[in-house]
C-alpha atoms as a PDB file:
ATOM      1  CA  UNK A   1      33.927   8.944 -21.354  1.00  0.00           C
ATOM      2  CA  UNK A   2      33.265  11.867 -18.876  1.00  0.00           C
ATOM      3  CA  UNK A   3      29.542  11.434 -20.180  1.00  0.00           C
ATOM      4  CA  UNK A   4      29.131   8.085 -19.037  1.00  0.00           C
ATOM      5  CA  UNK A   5      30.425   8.343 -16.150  1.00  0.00           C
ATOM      6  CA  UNK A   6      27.605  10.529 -15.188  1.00  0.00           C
ATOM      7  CA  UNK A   7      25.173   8.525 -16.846  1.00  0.00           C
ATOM      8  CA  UNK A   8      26.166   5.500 -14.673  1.00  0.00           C
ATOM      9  CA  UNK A   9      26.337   7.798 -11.473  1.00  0.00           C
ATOM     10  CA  UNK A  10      23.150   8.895 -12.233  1.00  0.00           C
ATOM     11  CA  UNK A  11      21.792   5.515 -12.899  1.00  0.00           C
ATOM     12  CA  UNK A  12      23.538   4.668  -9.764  1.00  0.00           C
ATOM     13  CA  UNK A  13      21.331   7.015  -7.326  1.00  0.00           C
ATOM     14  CA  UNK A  14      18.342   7.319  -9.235  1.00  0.00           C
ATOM     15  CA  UNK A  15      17.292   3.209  -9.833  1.00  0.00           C
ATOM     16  CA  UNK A  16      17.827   2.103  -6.145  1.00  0.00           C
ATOM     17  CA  UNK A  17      15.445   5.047  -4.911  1.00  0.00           C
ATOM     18  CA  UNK A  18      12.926   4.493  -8.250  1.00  0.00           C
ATOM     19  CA  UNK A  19      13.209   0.878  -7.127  1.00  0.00           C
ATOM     20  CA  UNK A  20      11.812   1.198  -3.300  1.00  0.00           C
ATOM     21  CA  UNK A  21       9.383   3.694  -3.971  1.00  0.00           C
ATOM     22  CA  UNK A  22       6.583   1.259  -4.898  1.00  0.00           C
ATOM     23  CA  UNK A  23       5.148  -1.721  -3.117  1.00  0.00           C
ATOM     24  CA  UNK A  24       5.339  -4.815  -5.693  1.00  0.00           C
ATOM     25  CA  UNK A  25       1.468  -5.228  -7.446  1.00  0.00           C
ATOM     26  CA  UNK A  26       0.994  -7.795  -5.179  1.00  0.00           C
ATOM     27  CA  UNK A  27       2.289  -7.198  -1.884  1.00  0.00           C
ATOM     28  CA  UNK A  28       1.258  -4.935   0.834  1.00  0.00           C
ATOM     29  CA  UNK A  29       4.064  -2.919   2.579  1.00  0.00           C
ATOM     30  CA  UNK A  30       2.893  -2.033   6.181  1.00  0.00           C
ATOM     31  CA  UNK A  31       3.587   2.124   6.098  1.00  0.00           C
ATOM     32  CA  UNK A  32       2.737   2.847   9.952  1.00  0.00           C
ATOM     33  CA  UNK A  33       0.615   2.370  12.398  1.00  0.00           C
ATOM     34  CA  UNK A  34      -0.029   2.273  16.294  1.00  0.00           C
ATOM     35  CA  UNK A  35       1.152  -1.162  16.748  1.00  0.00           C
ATOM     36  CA  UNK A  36       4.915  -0.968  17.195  1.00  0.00           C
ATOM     37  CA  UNK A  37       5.975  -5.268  16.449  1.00  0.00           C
ATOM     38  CA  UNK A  38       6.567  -4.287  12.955  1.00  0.00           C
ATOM     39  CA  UNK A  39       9.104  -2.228  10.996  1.00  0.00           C
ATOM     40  CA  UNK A  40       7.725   0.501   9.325  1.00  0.00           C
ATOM     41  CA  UNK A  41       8.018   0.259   5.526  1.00  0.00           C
ATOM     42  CA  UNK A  42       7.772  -3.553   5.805  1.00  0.00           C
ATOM     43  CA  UNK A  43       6.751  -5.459   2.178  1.00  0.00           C
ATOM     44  CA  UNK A  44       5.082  -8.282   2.995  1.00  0.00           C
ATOM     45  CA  UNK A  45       1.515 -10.505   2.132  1.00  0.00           C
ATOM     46  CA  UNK A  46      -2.161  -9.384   3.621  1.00  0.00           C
ATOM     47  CA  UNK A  47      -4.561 -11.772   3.293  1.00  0.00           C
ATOM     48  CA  UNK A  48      -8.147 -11.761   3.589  1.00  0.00           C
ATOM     49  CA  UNK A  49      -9.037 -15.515   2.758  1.00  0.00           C
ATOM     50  CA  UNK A  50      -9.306 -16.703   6.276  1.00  0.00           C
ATOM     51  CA  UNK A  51     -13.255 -16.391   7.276  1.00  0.00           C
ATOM     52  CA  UNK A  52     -12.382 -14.855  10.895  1.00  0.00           C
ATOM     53  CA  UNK A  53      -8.803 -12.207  10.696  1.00  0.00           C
ATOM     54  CA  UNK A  54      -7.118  -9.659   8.274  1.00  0.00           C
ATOM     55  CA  UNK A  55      -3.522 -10.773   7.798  1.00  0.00           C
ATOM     56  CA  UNK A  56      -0.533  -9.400   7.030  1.00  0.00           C
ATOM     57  CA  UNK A  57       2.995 -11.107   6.849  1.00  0.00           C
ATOM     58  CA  UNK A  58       6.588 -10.115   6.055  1.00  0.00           C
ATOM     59  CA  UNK A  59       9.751 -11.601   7.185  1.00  0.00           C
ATOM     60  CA  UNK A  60       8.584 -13.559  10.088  1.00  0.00           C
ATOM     61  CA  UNK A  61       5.995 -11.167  11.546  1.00  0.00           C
ATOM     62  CA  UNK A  62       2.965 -11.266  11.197  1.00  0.00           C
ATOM     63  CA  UNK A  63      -0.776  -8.724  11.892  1.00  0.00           C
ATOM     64  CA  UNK A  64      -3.716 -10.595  12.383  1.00  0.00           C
ATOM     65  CA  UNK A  65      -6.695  -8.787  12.995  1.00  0.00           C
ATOM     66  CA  UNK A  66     -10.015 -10.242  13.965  1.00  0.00           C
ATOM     67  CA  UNK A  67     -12.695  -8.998  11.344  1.00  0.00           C
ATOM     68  CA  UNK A  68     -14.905  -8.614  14.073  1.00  0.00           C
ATOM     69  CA  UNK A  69     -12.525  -6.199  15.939  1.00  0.00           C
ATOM     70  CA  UNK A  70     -12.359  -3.178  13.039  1.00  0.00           C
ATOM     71  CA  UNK A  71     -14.394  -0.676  13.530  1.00  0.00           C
ATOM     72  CA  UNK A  72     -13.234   1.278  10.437  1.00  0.00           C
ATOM     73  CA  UNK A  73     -11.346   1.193   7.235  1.00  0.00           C
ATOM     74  CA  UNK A  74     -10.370   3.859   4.994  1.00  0.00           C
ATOM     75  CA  UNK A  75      -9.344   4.040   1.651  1.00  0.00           C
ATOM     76  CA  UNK A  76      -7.226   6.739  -0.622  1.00  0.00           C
ATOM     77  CA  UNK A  77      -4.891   7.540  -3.174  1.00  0.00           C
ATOM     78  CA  UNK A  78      -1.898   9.919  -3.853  1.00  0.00           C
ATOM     79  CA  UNK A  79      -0.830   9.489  -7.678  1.00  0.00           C
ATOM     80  CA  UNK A  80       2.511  10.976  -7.996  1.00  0.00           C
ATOM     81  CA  UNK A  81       4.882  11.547 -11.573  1.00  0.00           C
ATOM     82  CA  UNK A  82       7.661   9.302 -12.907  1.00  0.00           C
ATOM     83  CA  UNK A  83      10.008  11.295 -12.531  1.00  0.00           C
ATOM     84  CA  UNK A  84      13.053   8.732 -12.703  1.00  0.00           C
ATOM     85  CA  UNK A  85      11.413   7.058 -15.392  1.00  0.00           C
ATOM     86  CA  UNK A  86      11.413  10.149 -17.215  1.00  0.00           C
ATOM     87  CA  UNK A  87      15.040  11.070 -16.651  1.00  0.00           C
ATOM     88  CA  UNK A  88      15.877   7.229 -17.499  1.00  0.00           C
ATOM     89  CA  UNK A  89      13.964   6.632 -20.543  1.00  0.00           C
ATOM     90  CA  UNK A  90      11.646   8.971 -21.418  1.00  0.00           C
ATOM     91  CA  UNK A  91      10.541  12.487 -20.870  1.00  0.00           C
ATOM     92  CA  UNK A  92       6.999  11.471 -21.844  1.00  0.00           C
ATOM     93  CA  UNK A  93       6.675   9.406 -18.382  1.00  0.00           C
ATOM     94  CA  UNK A  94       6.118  12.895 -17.180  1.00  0.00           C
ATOM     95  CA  UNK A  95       2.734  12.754 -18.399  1.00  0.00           C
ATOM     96  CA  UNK A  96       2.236   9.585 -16.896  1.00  0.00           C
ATOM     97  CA  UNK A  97       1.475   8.872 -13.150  1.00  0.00           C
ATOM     98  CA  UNK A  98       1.879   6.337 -10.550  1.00  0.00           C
ATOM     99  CA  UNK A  99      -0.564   5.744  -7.960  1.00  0.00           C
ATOM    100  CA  UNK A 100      -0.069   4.320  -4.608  1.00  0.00           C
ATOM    101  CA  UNK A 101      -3.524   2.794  -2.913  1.00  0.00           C
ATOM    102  CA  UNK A 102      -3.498   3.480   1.114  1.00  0.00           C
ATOM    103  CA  UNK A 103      -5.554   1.393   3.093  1.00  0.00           C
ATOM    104  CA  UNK A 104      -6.178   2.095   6.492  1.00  0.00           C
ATOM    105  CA  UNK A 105      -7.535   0.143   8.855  1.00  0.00           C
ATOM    106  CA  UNK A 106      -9.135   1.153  12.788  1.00  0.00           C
ATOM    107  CA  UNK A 107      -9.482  -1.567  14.861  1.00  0.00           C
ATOM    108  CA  UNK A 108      -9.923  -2.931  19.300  1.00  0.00           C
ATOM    109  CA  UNK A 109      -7.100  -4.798  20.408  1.00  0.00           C
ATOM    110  CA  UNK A 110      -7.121  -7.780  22.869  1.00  0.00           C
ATOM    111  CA  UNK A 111      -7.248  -5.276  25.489  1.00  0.00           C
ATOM    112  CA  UNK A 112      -9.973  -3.218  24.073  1.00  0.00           C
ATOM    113  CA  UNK A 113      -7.848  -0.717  23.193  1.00  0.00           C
ATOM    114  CA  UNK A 114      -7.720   1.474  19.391  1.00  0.00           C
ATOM    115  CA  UNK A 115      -5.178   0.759  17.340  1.00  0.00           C
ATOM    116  CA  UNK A 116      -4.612   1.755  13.886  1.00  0.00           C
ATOM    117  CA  UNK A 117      -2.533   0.491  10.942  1.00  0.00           C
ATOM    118  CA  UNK A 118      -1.744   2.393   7.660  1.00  0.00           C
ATOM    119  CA  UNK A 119      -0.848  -0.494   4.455  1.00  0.00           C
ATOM    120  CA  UNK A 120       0.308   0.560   1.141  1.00  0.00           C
ATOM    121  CA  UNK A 121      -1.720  -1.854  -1.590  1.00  0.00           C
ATOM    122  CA  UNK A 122      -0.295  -3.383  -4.451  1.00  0.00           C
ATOM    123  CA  UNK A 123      -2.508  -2.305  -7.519  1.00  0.00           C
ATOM    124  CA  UNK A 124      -3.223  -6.184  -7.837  1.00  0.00           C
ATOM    125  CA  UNK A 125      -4.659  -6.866  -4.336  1.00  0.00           C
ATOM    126  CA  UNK A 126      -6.499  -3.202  -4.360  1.00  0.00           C
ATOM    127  CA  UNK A 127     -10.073  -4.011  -5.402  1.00  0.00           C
ATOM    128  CA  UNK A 128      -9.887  -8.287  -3.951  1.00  0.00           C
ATOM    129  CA  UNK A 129      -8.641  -6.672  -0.416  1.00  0.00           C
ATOM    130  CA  UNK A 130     -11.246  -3.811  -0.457  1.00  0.00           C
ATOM    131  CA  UNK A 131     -14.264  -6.005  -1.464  1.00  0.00           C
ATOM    132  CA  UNK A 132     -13.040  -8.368   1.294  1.00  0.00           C
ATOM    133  CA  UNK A 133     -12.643  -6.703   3.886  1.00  0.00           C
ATOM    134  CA  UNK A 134     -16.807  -5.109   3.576  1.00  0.00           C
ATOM    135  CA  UNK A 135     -17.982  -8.486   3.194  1.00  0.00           C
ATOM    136  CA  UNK A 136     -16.154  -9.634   5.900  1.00  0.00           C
ATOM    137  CA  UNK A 137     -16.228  -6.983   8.528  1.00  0.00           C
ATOM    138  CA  UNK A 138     -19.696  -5.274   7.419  1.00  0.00           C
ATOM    139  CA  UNK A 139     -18.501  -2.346   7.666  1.00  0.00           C
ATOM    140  CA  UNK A 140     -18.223   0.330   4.609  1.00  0.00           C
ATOM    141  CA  UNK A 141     -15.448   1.702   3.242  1.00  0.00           C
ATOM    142  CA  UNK A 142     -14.807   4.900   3.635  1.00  0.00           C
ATOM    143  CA  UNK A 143     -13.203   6.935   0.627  1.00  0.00           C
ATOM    144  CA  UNK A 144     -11.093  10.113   0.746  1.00  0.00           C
ATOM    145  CA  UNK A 145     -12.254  11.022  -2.242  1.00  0.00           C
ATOM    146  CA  UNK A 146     -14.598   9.846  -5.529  1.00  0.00           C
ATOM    147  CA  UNK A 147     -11.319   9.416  -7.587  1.00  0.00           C
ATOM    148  CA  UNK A 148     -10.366   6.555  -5.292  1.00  0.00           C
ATOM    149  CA  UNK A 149     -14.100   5.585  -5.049  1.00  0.00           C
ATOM    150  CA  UNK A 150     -14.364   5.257  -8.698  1.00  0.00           C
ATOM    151  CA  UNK A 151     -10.608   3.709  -9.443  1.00  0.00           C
ATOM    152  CA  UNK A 152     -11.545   0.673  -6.443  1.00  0.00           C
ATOM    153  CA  UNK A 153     -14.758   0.101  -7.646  1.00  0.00           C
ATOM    154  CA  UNK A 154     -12.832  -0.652 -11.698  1.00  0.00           C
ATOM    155  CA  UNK A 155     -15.441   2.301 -13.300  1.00  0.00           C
END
């Protein structure tokens, strides 16, 4: 009895936290930024199917961003262990590791002044967004490193 009542506890604290840790594999949660009309840690949609603005939209606000306006976009990782998973489940999802894909994105605002925004990627909209945004803005992405090089490019 007195065992699973810790179990449950545990379960308790542990899945809730496991739970928001990750952006959904295809969303984009909106991590920070310059711009101050959305809440930090914000899940939402980005979009790059309209021909002439980045958007992103969660819970009735919305980022649009006019391609032409970014002047630079940067992309890394930070893989990190499953910790919960491990406790839950398995201790072999030690071994394993979860990666969150940052994207972040310089750009002029109507008033021609530099704003930045920092998104967290869904692993489903990583490589789509990435190759996107190039085409559309003509600018190259920068990487942080050749491990995120290599893991948007799918080699």
């Amino acid at each position: 009895m007195k065992k699973c009542l810790i179990f449950a506890l545990l379960v308790s604290f542990v899945i809730p936290s496991f739970a928001l840790a990750s952006v959904g594999s295809k969303n984009t949660l909106f991590v920070g930024g310059t711009i101050n009309n959305i809440k930090v840690n914000t899940e939402g949609k980005s979009s790059t199917s309209d021909e002439q603005h980045f958007l992103f939209e969660a819970k009735g606000q919305k980022l649009i961003i006019p391609y032409s306006k970014i002047d630079g976009l940067e992309y890394g990782q930070k893989a990190g262990r499953r910790v919960a998973m491990a406790i839950l489940i398995s201790p072999f999802a030690l071994f394993s590791k979860k990666r969150k894909h940052f994207l972040t994105i310089n750009y002029l605002d109507e008033n021609e002044k530099q704003q930045a925004v920092v998104l967290e990627l869904g692993k489903d909209v990583v490589r789509v967004t990435l190759a996107s945004l190039e085409a559309r803005t003509g600018r190259k992405i920068e990487y942080q490193d050749e491990e995120a090089r290599s893991s948007s490019k799918g080699n």
